[in-house]
Protein backbone atom coordinates (compact mmCIF):
# COMPACT_ATOMS: atom_id res chain seq x y z
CA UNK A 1 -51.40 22.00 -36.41
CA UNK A 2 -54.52 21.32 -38.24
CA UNK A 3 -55.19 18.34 -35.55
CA UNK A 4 -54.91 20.64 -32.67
CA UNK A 5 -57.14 23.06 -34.17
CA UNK A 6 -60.06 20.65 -35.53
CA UNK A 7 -59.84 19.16 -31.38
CA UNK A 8 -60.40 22.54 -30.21
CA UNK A 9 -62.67 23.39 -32.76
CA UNK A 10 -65.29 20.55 -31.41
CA UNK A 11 -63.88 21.56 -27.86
CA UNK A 12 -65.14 25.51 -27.98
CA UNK A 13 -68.36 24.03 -29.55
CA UNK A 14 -69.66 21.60 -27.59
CA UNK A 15 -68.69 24.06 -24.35
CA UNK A 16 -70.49 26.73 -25.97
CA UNK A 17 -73.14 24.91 -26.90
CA UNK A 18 -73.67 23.72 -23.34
CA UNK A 19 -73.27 27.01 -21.73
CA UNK A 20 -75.96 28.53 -23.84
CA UNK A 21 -78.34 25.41 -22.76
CA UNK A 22 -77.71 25.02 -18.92
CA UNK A 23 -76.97 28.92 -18.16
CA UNK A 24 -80.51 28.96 -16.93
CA UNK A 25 -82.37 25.91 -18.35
CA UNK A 26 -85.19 28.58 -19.58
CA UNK A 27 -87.02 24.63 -21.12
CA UNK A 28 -87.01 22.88 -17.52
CA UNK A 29 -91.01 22.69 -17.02
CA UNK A 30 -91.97 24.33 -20.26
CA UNK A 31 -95.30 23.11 -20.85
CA UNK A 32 -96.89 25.32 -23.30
CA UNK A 33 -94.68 28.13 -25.39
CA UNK A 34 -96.48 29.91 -28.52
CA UNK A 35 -93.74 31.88 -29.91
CA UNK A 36 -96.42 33.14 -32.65
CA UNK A 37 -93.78 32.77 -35.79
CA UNK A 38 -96.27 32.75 -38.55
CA UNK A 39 -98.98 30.09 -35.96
CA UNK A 40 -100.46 29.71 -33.05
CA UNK A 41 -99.09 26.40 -32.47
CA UNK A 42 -97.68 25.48 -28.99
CA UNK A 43 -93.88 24.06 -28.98
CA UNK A 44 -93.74 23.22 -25.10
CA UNK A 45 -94.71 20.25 -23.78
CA UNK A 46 -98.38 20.06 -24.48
CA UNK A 47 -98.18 20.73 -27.75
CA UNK A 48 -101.59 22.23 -27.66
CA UNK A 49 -102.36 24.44 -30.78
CA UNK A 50 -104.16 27.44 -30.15
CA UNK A 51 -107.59 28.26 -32.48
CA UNK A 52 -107.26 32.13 -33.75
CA UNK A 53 -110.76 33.71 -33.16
CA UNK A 54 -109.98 37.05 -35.75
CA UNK A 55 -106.31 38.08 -34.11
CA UNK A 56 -103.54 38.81 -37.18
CA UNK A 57 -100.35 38.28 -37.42
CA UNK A 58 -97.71 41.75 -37.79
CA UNK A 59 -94.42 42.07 -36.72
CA UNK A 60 -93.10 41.44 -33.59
CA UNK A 61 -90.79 43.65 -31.08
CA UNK A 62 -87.94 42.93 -33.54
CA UNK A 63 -89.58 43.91 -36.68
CA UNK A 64 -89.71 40.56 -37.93
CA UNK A 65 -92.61 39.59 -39.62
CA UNK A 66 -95.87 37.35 -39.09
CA UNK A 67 -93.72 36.57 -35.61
CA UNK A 68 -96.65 38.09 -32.97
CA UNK A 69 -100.22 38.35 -32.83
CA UNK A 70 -102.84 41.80 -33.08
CA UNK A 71 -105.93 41.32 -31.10
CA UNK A 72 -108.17 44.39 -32.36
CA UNK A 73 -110.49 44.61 -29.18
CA UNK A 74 -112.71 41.31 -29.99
CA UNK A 75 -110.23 38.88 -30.94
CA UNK A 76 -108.63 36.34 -28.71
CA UNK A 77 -107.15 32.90 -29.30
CA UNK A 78 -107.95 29.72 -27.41
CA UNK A 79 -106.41 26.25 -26.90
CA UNK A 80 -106.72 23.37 -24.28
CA UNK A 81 -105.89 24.22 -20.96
CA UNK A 82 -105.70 20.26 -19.71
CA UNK A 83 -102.21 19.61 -18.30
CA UNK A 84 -101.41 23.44 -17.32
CA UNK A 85 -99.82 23.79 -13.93
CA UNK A 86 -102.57 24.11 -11.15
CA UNK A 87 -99.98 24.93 -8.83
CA UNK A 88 -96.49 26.17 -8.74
CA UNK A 89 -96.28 27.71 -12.11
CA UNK A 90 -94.71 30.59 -14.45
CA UNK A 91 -97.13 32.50 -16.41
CA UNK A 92 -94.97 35.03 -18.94
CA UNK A 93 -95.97 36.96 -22.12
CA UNK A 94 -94.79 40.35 -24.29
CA UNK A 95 -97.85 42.68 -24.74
CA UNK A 96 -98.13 46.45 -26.33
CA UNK A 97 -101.32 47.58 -25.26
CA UNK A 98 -103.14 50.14 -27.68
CA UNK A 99 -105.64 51.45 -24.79
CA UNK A 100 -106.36 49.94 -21.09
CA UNK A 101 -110.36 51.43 -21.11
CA UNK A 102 -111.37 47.79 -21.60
CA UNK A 103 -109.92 46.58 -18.66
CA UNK A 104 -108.58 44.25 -20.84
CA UNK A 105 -107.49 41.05 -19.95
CA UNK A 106 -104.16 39.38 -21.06
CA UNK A 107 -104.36 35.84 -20.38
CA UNK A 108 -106.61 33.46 -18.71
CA UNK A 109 -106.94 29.73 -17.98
CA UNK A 110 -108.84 26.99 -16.15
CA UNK A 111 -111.98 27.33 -14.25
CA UNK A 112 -114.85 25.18 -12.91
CA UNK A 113 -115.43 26.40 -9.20
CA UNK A 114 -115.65 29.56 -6.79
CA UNK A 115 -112.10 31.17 -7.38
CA UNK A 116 -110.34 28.57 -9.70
CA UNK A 117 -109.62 30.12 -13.03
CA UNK A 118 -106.01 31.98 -13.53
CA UNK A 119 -106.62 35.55 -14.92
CA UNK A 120 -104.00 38.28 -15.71
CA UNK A 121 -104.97 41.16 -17.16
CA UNK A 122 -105.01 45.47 -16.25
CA UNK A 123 -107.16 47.66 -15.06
CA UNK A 124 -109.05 45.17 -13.57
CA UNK A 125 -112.30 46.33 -11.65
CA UNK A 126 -111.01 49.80 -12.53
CA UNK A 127 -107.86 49.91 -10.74
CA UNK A 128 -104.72 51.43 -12.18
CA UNK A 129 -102.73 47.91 -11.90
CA UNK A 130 -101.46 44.85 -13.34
CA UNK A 131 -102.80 42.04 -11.79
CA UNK A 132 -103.27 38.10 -11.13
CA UNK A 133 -106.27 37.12 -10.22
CA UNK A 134 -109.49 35.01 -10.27
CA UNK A 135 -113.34 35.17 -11.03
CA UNK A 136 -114.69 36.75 -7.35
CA UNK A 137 -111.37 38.61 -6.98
CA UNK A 138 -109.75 35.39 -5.25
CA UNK A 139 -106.10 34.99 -5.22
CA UNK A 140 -104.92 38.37 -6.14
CA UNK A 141 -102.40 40.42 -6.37
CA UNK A 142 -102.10 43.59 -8.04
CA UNK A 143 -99.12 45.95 -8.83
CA UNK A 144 -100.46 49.70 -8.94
CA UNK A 145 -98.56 51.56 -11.75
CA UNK A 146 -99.22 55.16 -10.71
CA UNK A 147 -98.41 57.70 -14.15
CA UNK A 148 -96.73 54.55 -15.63
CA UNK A 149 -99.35 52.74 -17.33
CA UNK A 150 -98.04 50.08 -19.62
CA UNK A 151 -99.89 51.08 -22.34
CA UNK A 152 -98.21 52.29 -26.06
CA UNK A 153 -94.90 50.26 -25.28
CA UNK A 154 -93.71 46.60 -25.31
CA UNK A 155 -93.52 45.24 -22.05
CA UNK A 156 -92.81 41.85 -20.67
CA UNK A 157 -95.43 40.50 -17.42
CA UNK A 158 -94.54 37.70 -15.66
CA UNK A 159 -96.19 36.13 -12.82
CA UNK A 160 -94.66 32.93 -10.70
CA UNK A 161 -96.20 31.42 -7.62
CA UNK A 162 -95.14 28.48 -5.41
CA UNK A 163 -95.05 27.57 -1.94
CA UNK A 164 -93.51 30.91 -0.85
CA UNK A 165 -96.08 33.00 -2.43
CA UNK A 166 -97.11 34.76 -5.79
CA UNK A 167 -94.93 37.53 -7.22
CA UNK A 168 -95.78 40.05 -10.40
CA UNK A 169 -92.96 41.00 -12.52
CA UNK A 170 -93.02 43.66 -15.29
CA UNK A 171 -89.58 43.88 -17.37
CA UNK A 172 -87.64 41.68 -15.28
CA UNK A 173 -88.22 43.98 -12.00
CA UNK A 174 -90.10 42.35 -9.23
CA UNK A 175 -93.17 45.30 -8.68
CA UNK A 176 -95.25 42.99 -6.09
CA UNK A 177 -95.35 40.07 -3.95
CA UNK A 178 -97.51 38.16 -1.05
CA UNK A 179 -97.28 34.92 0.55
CA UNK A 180 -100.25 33.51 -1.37
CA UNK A 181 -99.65 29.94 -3.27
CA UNK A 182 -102.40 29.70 -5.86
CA UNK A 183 -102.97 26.01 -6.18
CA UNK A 184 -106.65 25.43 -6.94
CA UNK A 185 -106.64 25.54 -11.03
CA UNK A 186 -109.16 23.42 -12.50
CA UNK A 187 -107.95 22.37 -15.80
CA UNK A 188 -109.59 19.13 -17.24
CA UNK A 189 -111.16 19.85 -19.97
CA UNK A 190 -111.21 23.72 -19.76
CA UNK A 191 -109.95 26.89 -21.99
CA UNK A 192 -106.85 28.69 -22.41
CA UNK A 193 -107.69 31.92 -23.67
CA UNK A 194 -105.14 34.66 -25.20
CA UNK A 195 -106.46 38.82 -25.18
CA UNK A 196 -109.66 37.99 -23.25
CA UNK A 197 -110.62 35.69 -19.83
CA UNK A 198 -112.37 32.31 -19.49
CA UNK A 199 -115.44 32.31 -17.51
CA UNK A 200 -116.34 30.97 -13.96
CA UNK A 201 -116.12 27.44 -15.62
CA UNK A 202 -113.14 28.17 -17.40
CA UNK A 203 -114.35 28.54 -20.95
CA UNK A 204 -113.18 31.59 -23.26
CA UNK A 205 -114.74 33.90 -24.46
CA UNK A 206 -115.95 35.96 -21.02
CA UNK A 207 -115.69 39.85 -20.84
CA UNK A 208 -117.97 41.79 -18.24
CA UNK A 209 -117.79 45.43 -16.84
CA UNK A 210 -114.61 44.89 -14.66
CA UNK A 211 -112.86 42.57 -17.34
CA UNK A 212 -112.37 42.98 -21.61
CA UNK A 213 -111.02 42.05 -24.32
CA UNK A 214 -107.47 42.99 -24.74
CA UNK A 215 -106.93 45.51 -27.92
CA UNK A 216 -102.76 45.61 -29.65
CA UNK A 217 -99.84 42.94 -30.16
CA UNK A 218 -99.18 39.82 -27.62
CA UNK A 219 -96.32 37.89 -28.15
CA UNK A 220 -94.28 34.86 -26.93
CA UNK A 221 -96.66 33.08 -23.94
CA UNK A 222 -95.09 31.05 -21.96
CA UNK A 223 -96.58 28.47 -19.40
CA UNK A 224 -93.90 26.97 -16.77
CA UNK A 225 -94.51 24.25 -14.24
CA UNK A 226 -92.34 25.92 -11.65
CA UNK A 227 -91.99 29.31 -10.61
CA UNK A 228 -88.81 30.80 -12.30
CA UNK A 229 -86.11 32.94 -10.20
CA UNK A 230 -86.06 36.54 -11.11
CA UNK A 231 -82.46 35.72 -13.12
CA UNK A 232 -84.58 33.14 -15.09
CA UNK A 233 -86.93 35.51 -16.57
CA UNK A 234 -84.87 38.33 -16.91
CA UNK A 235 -82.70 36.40 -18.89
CA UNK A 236 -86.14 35.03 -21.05
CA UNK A 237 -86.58 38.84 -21.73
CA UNK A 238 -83.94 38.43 -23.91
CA UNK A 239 -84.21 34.88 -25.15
CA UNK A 240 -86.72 33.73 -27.84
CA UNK A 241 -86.84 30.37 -27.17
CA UNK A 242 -88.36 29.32 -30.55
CA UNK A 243 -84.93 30.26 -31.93
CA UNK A 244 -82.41 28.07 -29.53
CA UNK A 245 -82.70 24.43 -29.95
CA UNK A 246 -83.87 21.91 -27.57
CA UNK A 247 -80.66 20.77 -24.91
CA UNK A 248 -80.47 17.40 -26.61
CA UNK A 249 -80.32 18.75 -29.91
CA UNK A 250 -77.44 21.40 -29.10
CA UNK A 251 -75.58 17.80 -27.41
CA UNK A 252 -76.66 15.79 -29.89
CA UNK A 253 -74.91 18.28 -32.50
CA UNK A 254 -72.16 19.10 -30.54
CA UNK A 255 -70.98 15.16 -30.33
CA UNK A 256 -71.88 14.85 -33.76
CA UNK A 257 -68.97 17.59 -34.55
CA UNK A 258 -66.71 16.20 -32.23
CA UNK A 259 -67.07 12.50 -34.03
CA UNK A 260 -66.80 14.47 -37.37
CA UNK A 261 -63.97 15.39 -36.22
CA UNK A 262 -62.29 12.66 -34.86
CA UNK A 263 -62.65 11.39 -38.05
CA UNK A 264 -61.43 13.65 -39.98
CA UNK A 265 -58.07 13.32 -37.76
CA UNK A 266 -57.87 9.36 -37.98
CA UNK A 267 -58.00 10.28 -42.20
CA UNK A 268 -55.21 12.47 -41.37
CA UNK A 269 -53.11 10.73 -39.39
């Protein structure tokens, strides 16, 4: 009996384990992820730590502490921005915006030519919308929120883009779309920048009238090489990926359990 249930034991686990991994392989093109638990440090791909220019940490969605960052209107974060997609990409975050009068943007990256930076921020030029877009309002697309500003609340903003176009997603609900592929990112040796833009040659900080800093709580970036389905990141709206371990560890653990115990039933036997 206690053979039968030590096989099934390692059975259940490594199938679990598995599911949980390859559901929706949220770490397939990850290339930068700052999760914000007690850092700025990046666990994708990269590995590029981002510089804190003044933001603090406070508790995130969850309550857990130190686990997201507070920009307080002139704070922002920066890191490298060589290797980020220049092409078909993901671009997701959590925000809770205290005000949108700054025009504030979210996130921004790259830079070094007439339309080439990736910006994605609100209010943008003064309209009521969320919106991707670059320096001389090139490659846009904006989602007008009408009396639902997403201001005072956590939401999640996600924008993909690939060869069928560019699509804006707030809370896992697709709220705009256009055939536009965005694939002229200059990244060598330029800025990513958290709570405020980059500038024409993709270098943080840059605010102006139609663009700000960002003022409350940003939390979990994530930077994709491939533009997720809409399944993918509603399911990362309620995944932190800091907490589920890398594929090959889960396998890697799983077999190690299974070995344990085959082991322990050779002892037995």
């Amino acid at each position: 009996m206690k053979r039968a249930l030590i096989t099934s034991v390692s059975v259940v686990f490594l199938c679990g384990a598995l599911t949980r991994a390859c559901k929706a392989d949220l770490f397939s093109g990850l290339m930068s992820y700052y999760a914000f638990s007690g850092n700025a440090n990046d666990a994708g791909s990269l590995g590029h730590t981002g510089t804190v220019h003044g933001a603090a940490l406070i508790a995130d969605r969850s309550g857990n502490a130190n686990s997201a960052y507070y920009f307080d209107g002139d704070d922002y974060i920066s890191a490298s921005a060589t290797g980020l997609p220049t092409a078909a990409r993901t671009v997701a975050l959590w925000f809770k915006a205290d005000t949108l009068s700054t025009r504030p943007n979210l996130l921004g990256y790259g830079g070094g030519g007439y339309g080439t930076s990736w910006l994605m921020g609100i209010n943008h030029w003064g309209h009521p919308a969320m919106d991707v877009t670059s320096h001389y309002n090139v490659n846009t697309l904006e989602y007008y929120y009408g009396t639902s500003a997403p201001v005072g609340a956590w939401d999640y903003f996600a924008i993909t883009t690939d060869s069928t176009g560019t699509k804006l997603y707030l809370n896992g609900d697709l709220k705009a779309s256009n055939t536009n592929y965005v694939q002229n990112t200059i990244v060598t040796g330029k800025d990513l920048a958290i709570g405020v833009a980059v500038n024409t040659g993709g270098y943080a900080p840059y605010v102006d009238y139609n663009v700000g800093y960002f003022r409350g709580v940003i939390d979990e970036v994530g930077i994709w090489n491939r533009a997720l389905s809409q399944a993918e990141i509603q399911q990362l709206m309620r995944t932190d990926l800091s907490a589920v371990p890398l594929p090959g560890a889960i396998l890697l653990g799983a077999i190690g359990l299974g070995v344990a115990g085959w082991r322990l039933r050779r002892k037995m036997a």
